[in-house]
Protein backbone atom coordinates (compact mmCIF):
# COMPACT_ATOMS: atom_id res chain seq x y z
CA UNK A 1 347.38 225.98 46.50
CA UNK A 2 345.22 222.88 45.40
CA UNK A 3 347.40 220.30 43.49
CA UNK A 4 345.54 219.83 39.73
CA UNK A 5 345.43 216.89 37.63
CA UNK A 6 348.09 218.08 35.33
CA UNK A 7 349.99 218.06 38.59
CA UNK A 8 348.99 214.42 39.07
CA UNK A 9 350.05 213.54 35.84
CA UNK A 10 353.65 215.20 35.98
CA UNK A 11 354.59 213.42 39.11
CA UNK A 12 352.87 209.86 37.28
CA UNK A 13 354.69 210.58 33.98
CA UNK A 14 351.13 210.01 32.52
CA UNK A 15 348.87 211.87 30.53
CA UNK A 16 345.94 214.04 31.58
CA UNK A 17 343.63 211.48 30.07
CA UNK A 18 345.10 208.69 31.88
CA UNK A 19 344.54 209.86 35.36
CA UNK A 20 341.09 210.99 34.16
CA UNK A 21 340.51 207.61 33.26
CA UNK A 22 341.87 206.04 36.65
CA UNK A 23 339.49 208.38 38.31
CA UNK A 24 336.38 207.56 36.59
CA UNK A 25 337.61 204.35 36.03
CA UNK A 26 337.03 203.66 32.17
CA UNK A 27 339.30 202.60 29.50
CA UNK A 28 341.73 199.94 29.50
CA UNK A 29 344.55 200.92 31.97
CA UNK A 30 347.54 198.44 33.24
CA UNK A 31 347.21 197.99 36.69
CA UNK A 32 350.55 199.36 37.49
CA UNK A 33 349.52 202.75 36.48
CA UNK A 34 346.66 202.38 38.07
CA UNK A 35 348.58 202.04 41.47
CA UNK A 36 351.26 204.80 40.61
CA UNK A 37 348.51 207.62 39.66
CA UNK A 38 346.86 206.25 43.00
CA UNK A 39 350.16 207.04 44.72
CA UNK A 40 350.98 210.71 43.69
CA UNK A 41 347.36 211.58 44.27
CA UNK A 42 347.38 210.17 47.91
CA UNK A 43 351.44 212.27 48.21
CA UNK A 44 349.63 215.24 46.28
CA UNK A 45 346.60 214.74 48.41
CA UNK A 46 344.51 215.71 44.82
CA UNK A 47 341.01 216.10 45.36
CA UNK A 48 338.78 215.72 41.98
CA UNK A 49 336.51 218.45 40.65
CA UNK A 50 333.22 217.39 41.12
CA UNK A 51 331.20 220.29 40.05
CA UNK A 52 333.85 221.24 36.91
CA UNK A 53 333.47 217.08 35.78
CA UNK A 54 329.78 217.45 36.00
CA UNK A 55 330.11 220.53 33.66
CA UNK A 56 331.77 218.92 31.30
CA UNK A 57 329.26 216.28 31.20
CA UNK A 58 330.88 213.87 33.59
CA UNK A 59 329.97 212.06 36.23
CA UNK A 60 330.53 212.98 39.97
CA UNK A 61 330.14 209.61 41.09
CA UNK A 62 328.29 210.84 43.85
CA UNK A 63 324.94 209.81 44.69
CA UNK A 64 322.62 211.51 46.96
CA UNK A 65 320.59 210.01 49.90
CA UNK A 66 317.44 211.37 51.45
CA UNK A 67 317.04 209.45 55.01
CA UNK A 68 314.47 210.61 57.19
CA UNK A 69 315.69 210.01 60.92
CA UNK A 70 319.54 208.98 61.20
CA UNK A 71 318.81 208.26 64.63
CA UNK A 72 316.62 205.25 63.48
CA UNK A 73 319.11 202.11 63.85
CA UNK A 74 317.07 200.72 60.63
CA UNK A 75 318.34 203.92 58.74
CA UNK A 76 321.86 204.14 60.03
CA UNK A 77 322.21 200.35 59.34
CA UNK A 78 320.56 200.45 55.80
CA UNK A 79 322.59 203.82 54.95
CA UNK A 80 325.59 201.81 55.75
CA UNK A 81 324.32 198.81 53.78
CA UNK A 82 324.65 201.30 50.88
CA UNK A 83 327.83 203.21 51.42
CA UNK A 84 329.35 199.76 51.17
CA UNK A 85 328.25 199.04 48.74
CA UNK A 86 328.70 201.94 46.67
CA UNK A 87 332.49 202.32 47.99
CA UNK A 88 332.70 198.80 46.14
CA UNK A 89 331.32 200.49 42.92
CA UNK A 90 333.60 203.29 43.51
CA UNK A 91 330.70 205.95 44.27
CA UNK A 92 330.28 208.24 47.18
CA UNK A 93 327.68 209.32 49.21
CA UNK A 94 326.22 211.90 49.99
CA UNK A 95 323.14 211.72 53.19
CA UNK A 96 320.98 214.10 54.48
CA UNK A 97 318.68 213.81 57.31
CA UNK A 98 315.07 215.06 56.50
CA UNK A 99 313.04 214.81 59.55
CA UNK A 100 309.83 213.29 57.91
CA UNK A 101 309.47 216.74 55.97
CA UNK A 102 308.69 218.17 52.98
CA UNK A 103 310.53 221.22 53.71
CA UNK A 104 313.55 219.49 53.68
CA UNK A 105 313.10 217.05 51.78
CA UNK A 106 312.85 219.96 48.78
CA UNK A 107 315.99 221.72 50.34
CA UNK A 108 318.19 219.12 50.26
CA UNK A 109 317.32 218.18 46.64
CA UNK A 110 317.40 221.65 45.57
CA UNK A 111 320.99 221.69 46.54
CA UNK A 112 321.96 218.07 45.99
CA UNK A 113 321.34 219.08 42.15
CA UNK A 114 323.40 222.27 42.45
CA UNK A 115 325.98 220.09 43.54
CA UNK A 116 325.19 217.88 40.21
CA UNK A 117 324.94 214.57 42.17
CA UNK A 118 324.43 211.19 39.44
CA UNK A 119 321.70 210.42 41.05
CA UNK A 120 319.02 209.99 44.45
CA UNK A 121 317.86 207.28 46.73
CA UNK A 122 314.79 208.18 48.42
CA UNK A 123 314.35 206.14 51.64
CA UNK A 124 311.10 205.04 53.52
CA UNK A 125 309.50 208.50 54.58
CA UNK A 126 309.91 210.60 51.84
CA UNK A 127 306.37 211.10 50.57
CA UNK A 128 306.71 214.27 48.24
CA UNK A 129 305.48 211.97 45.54
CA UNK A 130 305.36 215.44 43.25
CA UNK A 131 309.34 215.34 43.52
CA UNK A 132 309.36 211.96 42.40
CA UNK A 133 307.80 212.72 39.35
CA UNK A 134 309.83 215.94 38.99
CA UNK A 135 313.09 214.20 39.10
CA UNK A 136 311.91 211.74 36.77
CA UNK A 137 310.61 214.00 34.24
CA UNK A 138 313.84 215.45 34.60
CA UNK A 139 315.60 212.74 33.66
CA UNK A 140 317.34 212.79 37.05
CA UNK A 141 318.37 208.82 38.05
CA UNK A 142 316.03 208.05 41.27
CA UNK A 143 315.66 204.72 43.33
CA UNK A 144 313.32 204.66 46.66
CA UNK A 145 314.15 202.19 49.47
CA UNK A 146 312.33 200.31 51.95
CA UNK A 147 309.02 201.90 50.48
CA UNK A 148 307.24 201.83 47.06
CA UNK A 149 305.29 204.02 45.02
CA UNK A 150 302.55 201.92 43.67
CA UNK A 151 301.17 204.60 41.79
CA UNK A 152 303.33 205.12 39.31
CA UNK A 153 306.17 203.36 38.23
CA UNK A 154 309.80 203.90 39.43
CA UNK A 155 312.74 202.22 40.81
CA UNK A 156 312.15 200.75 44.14
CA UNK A 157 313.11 198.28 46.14
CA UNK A 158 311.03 197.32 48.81
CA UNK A 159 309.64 195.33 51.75
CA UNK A 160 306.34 193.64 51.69
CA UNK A 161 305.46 195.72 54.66
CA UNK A 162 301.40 194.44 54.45
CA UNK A 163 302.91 190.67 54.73
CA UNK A 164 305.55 191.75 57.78
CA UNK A 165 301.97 193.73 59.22
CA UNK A 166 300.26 190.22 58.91
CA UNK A 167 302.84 188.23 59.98
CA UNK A 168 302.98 190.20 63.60
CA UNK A 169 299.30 190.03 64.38
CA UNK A 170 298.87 186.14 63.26
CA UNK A 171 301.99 185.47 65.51
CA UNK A 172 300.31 187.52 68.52
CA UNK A 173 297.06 186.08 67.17
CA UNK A 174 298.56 182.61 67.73
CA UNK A 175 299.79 183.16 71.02
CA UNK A 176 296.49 183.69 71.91
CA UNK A 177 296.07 187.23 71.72
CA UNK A 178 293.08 188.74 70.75
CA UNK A 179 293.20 192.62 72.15
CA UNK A 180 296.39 194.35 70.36
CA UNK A 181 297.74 197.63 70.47
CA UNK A 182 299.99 198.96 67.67
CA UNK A 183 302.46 202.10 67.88
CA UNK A 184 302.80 204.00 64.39
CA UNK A 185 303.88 206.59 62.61
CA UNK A 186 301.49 207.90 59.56
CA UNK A 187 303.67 207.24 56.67
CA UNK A 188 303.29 204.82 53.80
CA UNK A 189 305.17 201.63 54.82
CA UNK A 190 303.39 201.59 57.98
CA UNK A 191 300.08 202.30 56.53
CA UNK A 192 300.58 198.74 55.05
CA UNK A 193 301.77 197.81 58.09
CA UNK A 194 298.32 198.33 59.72
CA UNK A 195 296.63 197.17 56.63
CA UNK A 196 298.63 193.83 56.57
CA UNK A 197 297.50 193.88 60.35
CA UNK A 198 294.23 194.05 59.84
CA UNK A 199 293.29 191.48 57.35
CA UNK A 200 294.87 188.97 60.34
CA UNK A 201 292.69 190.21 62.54
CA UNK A 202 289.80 190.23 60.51
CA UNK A 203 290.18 186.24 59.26
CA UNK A 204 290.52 185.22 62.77
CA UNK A 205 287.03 187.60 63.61
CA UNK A 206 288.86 190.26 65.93
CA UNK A 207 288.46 193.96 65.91
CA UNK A 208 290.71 196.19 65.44
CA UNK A 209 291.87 198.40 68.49
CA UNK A 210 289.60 201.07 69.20
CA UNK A 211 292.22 203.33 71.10
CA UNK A 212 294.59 203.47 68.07
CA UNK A 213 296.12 206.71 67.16
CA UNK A 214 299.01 207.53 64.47
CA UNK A 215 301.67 209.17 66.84
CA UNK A 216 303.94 212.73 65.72
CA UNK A 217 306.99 211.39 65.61
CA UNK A 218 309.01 208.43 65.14
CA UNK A 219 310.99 207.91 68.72
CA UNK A 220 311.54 205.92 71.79
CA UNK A 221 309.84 208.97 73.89
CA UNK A 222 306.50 208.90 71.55
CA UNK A 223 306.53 205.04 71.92
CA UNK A 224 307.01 205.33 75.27
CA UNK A 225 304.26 208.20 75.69
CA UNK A 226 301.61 206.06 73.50
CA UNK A 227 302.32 203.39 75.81
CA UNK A 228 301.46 204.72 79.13
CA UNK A 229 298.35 205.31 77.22
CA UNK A 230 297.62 202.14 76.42
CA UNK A 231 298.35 200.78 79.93
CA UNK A 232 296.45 203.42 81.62
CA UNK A 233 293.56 203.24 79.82
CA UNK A 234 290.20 201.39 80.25
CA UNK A 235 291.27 198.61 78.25
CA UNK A 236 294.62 197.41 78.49
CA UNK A 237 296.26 195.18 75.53
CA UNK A 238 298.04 192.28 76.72
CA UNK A 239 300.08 192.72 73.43
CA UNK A 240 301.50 195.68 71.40
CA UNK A 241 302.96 195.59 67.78
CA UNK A 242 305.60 198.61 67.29
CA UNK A 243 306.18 199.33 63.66
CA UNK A 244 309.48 199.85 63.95
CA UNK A 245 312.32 198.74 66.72
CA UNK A 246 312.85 202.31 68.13
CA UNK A 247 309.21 202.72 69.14
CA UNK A 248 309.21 199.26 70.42
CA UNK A 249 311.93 200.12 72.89
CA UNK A 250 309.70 202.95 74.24
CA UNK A 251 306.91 200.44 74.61
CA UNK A 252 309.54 198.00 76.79
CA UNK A 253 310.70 201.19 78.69
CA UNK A 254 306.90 202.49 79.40
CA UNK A 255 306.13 198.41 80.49
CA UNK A 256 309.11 198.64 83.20
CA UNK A 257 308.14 202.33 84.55
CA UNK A 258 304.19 200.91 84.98
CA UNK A 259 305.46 198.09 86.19
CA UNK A 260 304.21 195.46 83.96
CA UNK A 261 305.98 192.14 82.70
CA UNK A 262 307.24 191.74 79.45
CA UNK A 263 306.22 188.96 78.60
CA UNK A 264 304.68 187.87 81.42
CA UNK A 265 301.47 190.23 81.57
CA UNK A 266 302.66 192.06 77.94
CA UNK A 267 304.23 190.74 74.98
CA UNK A 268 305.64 193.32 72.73
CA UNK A 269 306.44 192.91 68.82
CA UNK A 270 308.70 195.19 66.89
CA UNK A 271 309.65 195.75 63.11
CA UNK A 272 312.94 195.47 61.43
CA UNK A 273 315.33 193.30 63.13
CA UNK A 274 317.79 196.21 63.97
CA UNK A 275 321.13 195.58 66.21
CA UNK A 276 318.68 197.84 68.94
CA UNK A 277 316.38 194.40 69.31
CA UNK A 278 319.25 192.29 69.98
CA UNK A 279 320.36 194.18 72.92
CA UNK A 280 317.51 195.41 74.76
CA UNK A 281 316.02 193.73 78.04
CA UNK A 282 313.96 191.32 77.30
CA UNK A 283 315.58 190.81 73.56
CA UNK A 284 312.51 191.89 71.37
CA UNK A 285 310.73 189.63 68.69
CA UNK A 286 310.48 191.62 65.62
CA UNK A 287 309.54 191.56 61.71
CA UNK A 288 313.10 191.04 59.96
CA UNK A 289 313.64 193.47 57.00
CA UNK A 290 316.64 192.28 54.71
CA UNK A 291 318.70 195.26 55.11
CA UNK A 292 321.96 194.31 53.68
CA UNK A 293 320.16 193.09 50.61
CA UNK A 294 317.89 195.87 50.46
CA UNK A 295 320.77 198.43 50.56
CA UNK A 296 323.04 196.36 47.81
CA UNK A 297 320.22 196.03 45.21
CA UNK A 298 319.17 199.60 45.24
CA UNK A 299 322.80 200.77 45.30
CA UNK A 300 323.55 198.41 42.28
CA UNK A 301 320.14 199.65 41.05
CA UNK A 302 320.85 203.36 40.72
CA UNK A 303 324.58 202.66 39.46
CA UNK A 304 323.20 200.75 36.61
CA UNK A 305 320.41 203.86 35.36
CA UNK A 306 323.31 206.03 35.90
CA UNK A 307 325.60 204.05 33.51
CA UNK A 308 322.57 204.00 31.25
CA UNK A 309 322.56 200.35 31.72
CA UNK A 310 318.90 199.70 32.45
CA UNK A 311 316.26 201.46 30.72
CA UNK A 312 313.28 199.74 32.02
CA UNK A 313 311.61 200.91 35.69
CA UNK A 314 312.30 197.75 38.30
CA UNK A 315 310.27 197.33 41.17
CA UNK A 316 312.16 194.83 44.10
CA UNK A 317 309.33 193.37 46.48
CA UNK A 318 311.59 191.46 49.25
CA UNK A 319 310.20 189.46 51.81
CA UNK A 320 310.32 190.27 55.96
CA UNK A 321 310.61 187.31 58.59
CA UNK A 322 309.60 186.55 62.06
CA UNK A 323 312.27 186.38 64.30
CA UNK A 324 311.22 184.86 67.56
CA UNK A 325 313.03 186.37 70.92
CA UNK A 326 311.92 186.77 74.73
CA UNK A 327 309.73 189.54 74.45
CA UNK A 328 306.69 187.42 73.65
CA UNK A 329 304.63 184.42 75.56
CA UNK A 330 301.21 182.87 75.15
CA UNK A 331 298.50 185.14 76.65
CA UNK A 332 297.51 184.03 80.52
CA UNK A 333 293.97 185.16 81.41
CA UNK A 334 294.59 187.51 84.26
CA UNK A 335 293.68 186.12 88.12
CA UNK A 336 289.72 186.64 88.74
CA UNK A 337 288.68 187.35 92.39
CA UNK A 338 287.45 184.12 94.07
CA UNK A 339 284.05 183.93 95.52
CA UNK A 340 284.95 184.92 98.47
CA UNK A 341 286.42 187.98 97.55
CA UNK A 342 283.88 188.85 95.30
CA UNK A 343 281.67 189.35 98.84
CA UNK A 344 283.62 190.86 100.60
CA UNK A 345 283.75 193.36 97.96
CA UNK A 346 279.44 193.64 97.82
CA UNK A 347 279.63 194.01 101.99
């Protein structure tokens, strides 16, 4: 049998109300009881009702989170960013993986409000916008991540992902490139992304690339797979923007297996600034999101609506950063045939 909380407070010579109060930490109790109802419920090993609390019109403190590819080092670092942070808050997490689709997406909050969670964070990906509004309408606490909705208004905190798009193509701009590939996924942030890209491109009088496609999926095999594209084609970039580390590693991994120098004949720009850009060969130059920041002001965010604490919608715009490694150089012009050659090649 399950120990109860009039267990818990038999063994802590307290009342009911008092360990209710330790667990959802309100009222004004002495630290020492604190640590003694702490005690028996770690000997007891007491678990808290969830589902019974939220019936009786009490919080979980559990918040859900909708992350759309776990094996993304940007998500996995940012989820952690916010498990921290809620852990410090004293709220729990609860993450599901949603593939980039709506099918899931609407699963997992389907049974996320069965299970009577305070509230969601919706990260970059999720672009049921109809949800959105649903949970909104219903009153239902909601914060997006590393994304925005611009078209309504809602909690967010997000990247200026047009800026971090500009910031990559004046860099590769600067180094003197002028024919750029870019490796994307079709979802909102890098949407911007491209759009952010563009205006560089269009200030310094450069077209956009003409073999551009939005790949399927976001992974190192479709970065890889867009990339042998790219080199293989009829006109070969001498630099490629990823929009996101993972993909960038395919691009570096689809350089080595055609044989081309990074950065020597191809210079290769990621997004994000994950732990994955530190350690790959060469270490990649990428946009820096703040993802420690991001994932502490939209945790602190959603605990705040869910203590009733901030009425007003917030909108968090953070800025992204270049950070400079070894997978980029200053374009060469490639060796032309001498004269020579040139008639040898006529005879």
């Amino acid at each position: 049998m399950k120990p109860t909380i009039y267990e818990v407070a038999k063994a802590a010579n307290v009342s009911i109300a008092t360990v209710s109060k330790v667990l959802n930490k309100t009222g004004r109790i002495s630290e020492k009881t604190i640590r003694k109802v702490h005690e028996v419920i770690e000997e007891l090993n007491y678990q808290p009702n969830m589902i019974a609390s939220a019936l009786m019109g009490k919080q979980t403190k559990t918040i859900g989170l909708l992350i759309p590819d776990m094996a993304n080092p940007f998500f996995s670092e940012l989820a952690r960013s916010i498990e921290d942070r809620g852990e410090e808050l004293g709220y729990n997490l609860v993450m599901c993986n949603t593939d980039y689709k709506i099918d899931k997406e609407n699963q997992y909050l389907a049974l996320l409000k069965q299970k009577s969670v305070d509230g969601f964070i919706l990260a970059s990906g999720f672009e049921n916008i109809e949800k959105v509004k649903e949970l909104m309408k219903e009153e239902i606490p909601v914060a997006i991540v590393a994304r925005d909705f611009p078209m309504f208004s809602v909690n967010a905190v997000a990247l200026d992902d047009f800026m971090g798009g500009y910031q990559a193509a004046s860099y590769l701009i600067g180094l003197g490139h002028t024919n750029i590939g870019i490796v994307a996924l079709d979802v909102w942030s890098n949407r911007e992304r491209i759009r952010g890209f563009k205006q560089a491109l269009n200030e310094n009088n450069l077209e956009f690339s003409k073999d551009f496609e939005f790949i399927t999926e976001s992974t190192m095999e479709a970065g890889k797979f867009i990339t042998h594209k790219y080199l293989n084609g009829s006109n070969v970039p001498s630099a490629i923007f990823a929009c996101n580390d993972l993909l960038a590693t395919g691009v570096l991994q689809a350089a080595k297996e055609n044989k081309v120098n990074v950065p020597g004949e191809l210079s290769v720009v990621g997004f994000d600034n994950t732990l994955i850009a530190r350690i790959v060969e060469p270490p990649l130059t990428t946009i820096s999101q703040p993802i420690q920041s991001m994932g502490k002001q939209v945790m602190d965010l959603i605990v705040s609506m869910i203590k009733g604490e901030e009425k007003d919608k917030i909108r968090l715009t953070l800025l992204p950063s270049l950070v400079e490694r070894q997978s980029t150089a200053k374009f060469k012009m490639p060796p032309k045939l001498s004269d020579g050659a040139v008639e040898e090649v006529e005879k």
